[in-house]
Protein backbone atom coordinates (compact mmCIF):
# COMPACT_ATOMS: atom_id res chain seq x y z
CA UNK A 1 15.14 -20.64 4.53
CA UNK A 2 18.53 -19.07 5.32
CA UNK A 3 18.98 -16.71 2.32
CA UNK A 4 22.76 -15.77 1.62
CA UNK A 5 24.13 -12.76 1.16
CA UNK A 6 24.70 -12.87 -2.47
CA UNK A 7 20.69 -13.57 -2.61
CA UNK A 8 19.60 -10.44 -0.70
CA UNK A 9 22.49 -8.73 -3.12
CA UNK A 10 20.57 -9.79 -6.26
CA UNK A 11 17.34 -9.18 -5.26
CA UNK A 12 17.27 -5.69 -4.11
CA UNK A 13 20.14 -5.22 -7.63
CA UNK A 14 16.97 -6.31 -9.67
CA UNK A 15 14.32 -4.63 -7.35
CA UNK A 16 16.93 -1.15 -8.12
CA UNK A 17 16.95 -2.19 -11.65
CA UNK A 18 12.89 -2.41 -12.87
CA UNK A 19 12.46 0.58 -10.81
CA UNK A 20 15.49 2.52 -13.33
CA UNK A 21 13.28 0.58 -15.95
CA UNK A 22 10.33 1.51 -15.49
CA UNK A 23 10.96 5.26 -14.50
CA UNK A 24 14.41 5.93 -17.13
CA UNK A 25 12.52 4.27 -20.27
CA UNK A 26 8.98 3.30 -19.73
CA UNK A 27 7.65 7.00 -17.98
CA UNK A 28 10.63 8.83 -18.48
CA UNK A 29 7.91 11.81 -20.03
CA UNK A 30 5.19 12.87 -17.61
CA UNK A 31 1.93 11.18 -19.59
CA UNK A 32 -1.15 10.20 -17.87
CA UNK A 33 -1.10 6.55 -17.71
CA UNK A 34 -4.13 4.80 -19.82
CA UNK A 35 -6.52 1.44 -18.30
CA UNK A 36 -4.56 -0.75 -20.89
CA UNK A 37 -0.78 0.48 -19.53
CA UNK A 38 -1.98 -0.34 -15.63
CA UNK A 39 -3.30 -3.71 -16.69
CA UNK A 40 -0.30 -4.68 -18.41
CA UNK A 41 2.34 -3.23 -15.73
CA UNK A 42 -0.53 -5.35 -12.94
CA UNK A 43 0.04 -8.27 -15.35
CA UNK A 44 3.93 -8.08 -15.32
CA UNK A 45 4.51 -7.81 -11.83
CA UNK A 46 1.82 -10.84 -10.95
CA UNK A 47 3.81 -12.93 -13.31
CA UNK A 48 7.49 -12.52 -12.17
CA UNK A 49 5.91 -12.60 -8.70
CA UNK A 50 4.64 -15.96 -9.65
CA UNK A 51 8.36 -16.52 -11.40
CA UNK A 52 9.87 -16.13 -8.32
CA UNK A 53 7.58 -18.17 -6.29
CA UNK A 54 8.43 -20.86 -8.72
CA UNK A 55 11.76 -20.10 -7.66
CA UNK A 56 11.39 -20.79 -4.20
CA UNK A 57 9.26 -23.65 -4.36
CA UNK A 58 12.74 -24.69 -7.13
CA UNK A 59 15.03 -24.27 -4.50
CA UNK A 60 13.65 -24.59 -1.27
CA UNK A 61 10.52 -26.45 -1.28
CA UNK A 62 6.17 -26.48 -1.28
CA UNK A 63 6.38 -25.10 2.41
CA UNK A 64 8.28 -22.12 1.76
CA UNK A 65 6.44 -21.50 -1.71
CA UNK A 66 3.23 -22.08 -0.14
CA UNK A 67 4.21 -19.26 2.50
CA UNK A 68 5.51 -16.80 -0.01
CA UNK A 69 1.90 -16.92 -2.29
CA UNK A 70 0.30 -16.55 1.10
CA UNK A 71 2.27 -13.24 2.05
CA UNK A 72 2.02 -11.80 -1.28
CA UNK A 73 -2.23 -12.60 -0.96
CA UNK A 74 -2.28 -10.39 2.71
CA UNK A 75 -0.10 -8.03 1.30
CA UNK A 76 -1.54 -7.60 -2.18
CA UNK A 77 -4.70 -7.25 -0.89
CA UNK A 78 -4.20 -5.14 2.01
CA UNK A 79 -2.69 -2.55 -0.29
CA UNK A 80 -6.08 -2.28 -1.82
CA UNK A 81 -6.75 -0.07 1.25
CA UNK A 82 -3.67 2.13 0.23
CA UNK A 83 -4.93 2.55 -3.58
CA UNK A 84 -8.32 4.35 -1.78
CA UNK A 85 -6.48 6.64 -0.04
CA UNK A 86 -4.11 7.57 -2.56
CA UNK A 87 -7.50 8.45 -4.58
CA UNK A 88 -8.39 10.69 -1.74
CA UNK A 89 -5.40 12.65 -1.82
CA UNK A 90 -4.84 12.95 -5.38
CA UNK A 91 -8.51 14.03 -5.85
CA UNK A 92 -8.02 16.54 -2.77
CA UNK A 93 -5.09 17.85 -3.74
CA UNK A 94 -6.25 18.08 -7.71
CA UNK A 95 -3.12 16.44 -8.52
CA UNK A 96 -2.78 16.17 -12.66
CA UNK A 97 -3.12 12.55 -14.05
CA UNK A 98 0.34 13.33 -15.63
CA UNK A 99 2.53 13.65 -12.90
CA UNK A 100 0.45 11.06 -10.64
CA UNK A 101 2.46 8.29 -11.62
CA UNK A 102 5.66 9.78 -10.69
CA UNK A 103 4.45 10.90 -7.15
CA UNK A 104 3.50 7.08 -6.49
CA UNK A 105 7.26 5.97 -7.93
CA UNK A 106 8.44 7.80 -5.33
CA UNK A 107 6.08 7.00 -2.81
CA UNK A 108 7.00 3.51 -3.51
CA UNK A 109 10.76 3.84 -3.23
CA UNK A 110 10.48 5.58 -0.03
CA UNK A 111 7.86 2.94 0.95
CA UNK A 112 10.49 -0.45 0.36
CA UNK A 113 12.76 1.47 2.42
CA UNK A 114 10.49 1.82 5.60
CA UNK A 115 9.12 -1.20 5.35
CA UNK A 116 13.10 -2.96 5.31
CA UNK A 117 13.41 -1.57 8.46
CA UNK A 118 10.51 -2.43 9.91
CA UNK A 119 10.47 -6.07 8.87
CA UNK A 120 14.25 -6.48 10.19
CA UNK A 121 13.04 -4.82 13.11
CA UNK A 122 10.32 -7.24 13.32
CA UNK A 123 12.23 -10.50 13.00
CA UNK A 124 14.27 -9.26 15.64
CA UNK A 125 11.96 -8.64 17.73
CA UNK A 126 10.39 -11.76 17.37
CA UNK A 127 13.80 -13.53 17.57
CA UNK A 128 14.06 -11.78 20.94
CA UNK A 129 10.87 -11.81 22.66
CA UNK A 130 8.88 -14.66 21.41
CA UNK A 131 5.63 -13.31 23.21
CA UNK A 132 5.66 -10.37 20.97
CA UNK A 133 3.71 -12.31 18.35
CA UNK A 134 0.43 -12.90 20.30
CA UNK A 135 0.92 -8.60 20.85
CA UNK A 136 0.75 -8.49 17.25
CA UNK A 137 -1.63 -10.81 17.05
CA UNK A 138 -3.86 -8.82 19.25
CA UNK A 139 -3.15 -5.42 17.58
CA UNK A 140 -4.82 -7.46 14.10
CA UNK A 141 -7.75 -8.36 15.72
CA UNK A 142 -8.33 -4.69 16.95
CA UNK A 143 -7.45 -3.31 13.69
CA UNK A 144 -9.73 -5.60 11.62
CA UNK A 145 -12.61 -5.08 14.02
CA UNK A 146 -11.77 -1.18 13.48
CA UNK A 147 -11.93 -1.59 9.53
CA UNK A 148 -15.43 -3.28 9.86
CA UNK A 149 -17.23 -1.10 11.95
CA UNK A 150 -15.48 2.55 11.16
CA UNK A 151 -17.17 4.47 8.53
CA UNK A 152 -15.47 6.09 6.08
CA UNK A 153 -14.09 9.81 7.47
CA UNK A 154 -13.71 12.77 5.63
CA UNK A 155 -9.79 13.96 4.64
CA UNK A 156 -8.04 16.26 6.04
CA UNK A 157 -4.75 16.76 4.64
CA UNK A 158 -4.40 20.26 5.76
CA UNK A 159 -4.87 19.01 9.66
CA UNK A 160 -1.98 16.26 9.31
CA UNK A 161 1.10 17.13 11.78
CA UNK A 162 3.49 15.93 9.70
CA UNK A 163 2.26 18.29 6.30
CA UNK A 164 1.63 21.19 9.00
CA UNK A 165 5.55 20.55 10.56
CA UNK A 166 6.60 20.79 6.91
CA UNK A 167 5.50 24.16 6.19
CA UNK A 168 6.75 25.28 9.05
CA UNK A 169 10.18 24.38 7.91
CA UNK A 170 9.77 25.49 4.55
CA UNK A 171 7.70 27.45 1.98
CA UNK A 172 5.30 26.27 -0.54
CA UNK A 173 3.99 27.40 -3.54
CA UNK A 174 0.86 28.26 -4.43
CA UNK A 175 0.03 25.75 -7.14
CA UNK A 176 1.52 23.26 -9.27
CA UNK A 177 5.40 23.87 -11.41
CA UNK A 178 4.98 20.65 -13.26
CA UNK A 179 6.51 17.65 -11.67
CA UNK A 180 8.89 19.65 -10.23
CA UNK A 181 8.91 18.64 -6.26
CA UNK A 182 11.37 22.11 -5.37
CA UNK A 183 11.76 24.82 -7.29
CA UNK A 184 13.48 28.09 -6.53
CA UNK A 185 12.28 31.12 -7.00
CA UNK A 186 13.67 34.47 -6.05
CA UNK A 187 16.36 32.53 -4.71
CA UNK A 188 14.39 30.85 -2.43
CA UNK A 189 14.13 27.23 -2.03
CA UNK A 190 10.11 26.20 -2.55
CA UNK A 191 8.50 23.28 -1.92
CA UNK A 192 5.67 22.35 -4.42
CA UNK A 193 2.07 20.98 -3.64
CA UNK A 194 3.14 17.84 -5.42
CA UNK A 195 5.99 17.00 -2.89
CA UNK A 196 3.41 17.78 -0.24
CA UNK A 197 0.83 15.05 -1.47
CA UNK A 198 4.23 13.03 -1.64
CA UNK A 199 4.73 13.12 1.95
CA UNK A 200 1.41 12.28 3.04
CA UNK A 201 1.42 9.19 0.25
CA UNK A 202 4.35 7.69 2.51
CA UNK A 203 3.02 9.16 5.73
CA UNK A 204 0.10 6.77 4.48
CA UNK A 205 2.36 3.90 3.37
CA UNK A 206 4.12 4.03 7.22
CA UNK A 207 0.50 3.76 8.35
CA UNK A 208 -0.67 0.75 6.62
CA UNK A 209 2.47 -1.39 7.31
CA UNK A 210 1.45 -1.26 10.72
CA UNK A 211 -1.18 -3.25 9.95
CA UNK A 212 0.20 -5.46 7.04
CA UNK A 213 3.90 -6.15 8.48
CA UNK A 214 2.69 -7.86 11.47
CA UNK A 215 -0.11 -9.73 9.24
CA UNK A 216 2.54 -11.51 7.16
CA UNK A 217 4.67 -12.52 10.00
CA UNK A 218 1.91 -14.48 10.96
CA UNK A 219 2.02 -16.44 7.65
CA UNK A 220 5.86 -16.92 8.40
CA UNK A 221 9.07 -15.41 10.48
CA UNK A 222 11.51 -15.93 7.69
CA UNK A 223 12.38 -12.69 6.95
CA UNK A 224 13.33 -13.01 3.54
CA UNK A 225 9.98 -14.31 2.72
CA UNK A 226 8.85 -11.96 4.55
CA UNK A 227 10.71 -8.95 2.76
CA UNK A 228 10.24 -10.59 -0.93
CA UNK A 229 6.52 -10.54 -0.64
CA UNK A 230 6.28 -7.23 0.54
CA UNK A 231 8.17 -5.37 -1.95
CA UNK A 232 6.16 -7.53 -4.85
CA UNK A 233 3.24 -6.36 -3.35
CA UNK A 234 4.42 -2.97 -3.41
CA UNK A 235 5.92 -2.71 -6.38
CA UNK A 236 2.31 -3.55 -8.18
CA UNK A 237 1.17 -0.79 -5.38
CA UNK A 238 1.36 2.02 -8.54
CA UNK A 239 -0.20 -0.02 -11.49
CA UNK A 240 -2.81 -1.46 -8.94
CA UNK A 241 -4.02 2.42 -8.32
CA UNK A 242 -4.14 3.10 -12.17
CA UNK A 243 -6.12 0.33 -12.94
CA UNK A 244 -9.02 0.63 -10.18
CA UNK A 245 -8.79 3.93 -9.56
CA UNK A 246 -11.87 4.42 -11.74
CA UNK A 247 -14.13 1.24 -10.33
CA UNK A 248 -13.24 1.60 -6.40
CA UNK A 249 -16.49 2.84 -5.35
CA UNK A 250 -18.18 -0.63 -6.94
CA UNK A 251 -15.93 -2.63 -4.48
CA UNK A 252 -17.58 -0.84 -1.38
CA UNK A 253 -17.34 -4.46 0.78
CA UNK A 254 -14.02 -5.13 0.13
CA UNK A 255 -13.20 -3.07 2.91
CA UNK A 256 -14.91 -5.21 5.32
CA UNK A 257 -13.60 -8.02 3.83
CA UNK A 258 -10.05 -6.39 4.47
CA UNK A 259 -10.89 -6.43 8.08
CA UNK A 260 -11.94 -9.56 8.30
CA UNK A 261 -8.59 -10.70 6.54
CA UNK A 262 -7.09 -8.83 9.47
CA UNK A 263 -8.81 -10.37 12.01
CA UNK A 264 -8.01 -14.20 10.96
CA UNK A 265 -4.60 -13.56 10.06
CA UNK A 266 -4.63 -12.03 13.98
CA UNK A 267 -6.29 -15.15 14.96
CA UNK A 268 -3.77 -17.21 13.09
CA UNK A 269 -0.77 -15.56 14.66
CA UNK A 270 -2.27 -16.33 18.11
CA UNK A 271 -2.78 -19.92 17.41
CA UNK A 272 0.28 -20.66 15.63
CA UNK A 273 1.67 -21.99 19.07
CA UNK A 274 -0.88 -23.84 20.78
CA UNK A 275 -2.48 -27.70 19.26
CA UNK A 276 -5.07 -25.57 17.27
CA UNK A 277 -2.31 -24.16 14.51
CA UNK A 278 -3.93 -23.09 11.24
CA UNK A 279 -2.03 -24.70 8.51
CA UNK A 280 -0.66 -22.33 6.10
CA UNK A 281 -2.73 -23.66 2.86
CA UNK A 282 -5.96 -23.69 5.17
CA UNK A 283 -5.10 -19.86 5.73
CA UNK A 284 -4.51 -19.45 1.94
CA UNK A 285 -8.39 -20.66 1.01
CA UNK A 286 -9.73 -19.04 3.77
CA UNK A 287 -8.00 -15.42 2.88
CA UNK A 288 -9.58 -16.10 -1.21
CA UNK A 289 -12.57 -16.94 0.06
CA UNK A 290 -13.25 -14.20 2.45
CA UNK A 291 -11.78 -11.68 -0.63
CA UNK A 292 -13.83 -13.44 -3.42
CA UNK A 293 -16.71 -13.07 -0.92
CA UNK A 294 -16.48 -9.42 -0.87
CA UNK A 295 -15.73 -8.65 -4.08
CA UNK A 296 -19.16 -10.69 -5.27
CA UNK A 297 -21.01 -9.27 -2.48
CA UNK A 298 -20.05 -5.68 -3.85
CA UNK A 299 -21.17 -6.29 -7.15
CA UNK A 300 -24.54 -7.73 -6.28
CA UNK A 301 -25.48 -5.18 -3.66
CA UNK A 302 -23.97 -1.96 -5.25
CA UNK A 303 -23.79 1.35 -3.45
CA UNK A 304 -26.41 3.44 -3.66
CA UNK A 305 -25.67 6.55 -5.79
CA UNK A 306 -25.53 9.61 -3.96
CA UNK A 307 -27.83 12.49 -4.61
CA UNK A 308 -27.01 15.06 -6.94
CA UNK A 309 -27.76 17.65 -4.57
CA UNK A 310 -25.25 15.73 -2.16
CA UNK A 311 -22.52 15.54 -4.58
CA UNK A 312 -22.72 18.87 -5.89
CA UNK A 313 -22.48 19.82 -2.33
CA UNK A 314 -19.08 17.60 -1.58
CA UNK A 315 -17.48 19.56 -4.48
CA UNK A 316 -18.02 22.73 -3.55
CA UNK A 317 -16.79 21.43 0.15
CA UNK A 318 -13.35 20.21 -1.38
CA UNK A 319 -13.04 23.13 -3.80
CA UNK A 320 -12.89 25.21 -1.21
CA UNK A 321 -10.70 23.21 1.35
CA UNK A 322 -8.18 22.64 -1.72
CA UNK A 323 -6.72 26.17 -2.15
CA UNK A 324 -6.02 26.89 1.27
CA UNK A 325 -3.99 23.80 1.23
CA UNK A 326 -2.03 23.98 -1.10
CA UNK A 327 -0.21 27.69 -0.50
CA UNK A 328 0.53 26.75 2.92
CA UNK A 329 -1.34 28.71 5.43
């Protein structure tokens, strides 16, 4: 599918506009944003996700529809892994419920960007060096094998290079001015916590579309297909947090689950250019399967719970690691 100009145009002119939409009108006061408000946003952007597939399919064809649905799956799902670790960091960081929603808008502007450049950088690169897909192909495989048999780590915010260059370059104050990201005082120029747990949200962000740029190219190397699943997967990125933040730790499998995701789509890249090809609508099942697998798996072998005398303990560890990260030592 050669997209024209005028297409890429009108896209990104309505990506630019639900983004003014939803931050100008919908959030335009700091509130904290309720179960029923994430499912509906979740429901909106699944629906003209599904709009524009119809779309595609419209206007050129079941392949390129079926590849679309697929790439919006991988990427839908691998942002799952992103909604934990904003959880992590907003929890860390005691970062109000208010102003949560307008660190992630943000996060997710900054996030479309990257990942633009990185998917033309991709296609490129694939355009150029056609053996570059079986190194990407490779690099899944490692990575899902990674997800399944890490356990989870502590975080450390405070430790991360990029937060630590930061505060080199400028001061930060010692707790929260609202959802104000600078602020001056004394007539200097101050950096709050909040624009701190904003930089390690798309610190995070650059992380994960390591993984889930390479995934989708394995799907397909049309880079508009490639680029218009991504950012509908991303732009669901904030509602998707709001609505599971509260249930994550029931879906303790789906991790696993991710990797193995990883690790087929790897497998599928690999074999995309030999006689054993996985067809695309093969992949699709598969991907459900191995995500419906997980999920049901989760909810009939729960996590334990932990001990009282455990999590009493893992407060009091990130009370104290939270104020001497947020003044800046």
């Amino acid at each position: 599918m050669i997209a024209p100009t005028w297409l890429w145009l009108s896209f990104n002119v309505f990506v630019l506009a639900m983004l003014a939409l939803d931050l100008g009108v919908f959030h335009r006061k700091a509130h904290v944003v309720s179960l029923k408000e994430a499912l509906s946003w979740s429901a909106v952007w699944i629906v003209l996700a599904l709009v524009f597939n119809l779309g595609i399919w419209h206007y050129a064809g079941a392949p390129k529809a079926l590849e679309f649905f697929t790439g919006y799956v991988i990427e839908k799902s691998l942002s799952v892994d992103n909604v934990f670790v904003f959880a992590l960091l907003f929890s860390y960081f005691a970062v109000p419920a208010k102003y949560q929603h307008k660190v992630l808008f943000w996060g997710v502007l900054g996030a479309l960007l990257m990942r633009a450049i990185m998917i033309a950088a991709g296609a490129a690169l694939i355009a150029r060096f056609s053996w570059i897909i079986y190194v990407f192909g490779a690099f899944l495989i490692l990575t899902g094998v990674k997800m399944i048999v890490k356990r989870a780590e502590e975080i450390h915010p405070e430790r991360n290079p990029i937060v630590r260059g930061f505060k080199r370059l400028m001061p930060v104050t010692a707790d929260y001015r609202g959802d104000s990201f600078f602020v001056r005082e004394r007539g200097v120029l101050m950096a709050t916590p909040l624009f701190v747990v904003l930089l390690l949200v798309e610190f995070s962000d650059l992380i994960f579309a390591v993984d889930s740029i390479p995934a989708i190219f394995a799907v397909t190397s049309d880079p508009f297909i490639v680029y218009t699943s991504n950012v509908f997967a991303i732009l669901g990125l904030r509602s998707l947090y709001f609505a599971l933040a509260g249930v994550m730790d029931k879906f303790h499998y789906l991790k696993i689950g991710l990797g193995v995701v990883l690790g087929f789509v790897g497998v599928k890249m690999i074999l995309g250019h030999t006689g054993w090809k996985i067809d695309t609508l093969v992949a699709l099942g598969v991907i459900l399967l191995i995500l419906v697998v997980s999920i049901v798996w989760s909810l009939l072998k729960p996590k334990r719970p932990t001990s009282p005398v455990s999590r009493a303990a893992r407060a009091r560890t990130l009370r104290v690691r939270r104020n001497p990260a947020l003044p800046g030592r």
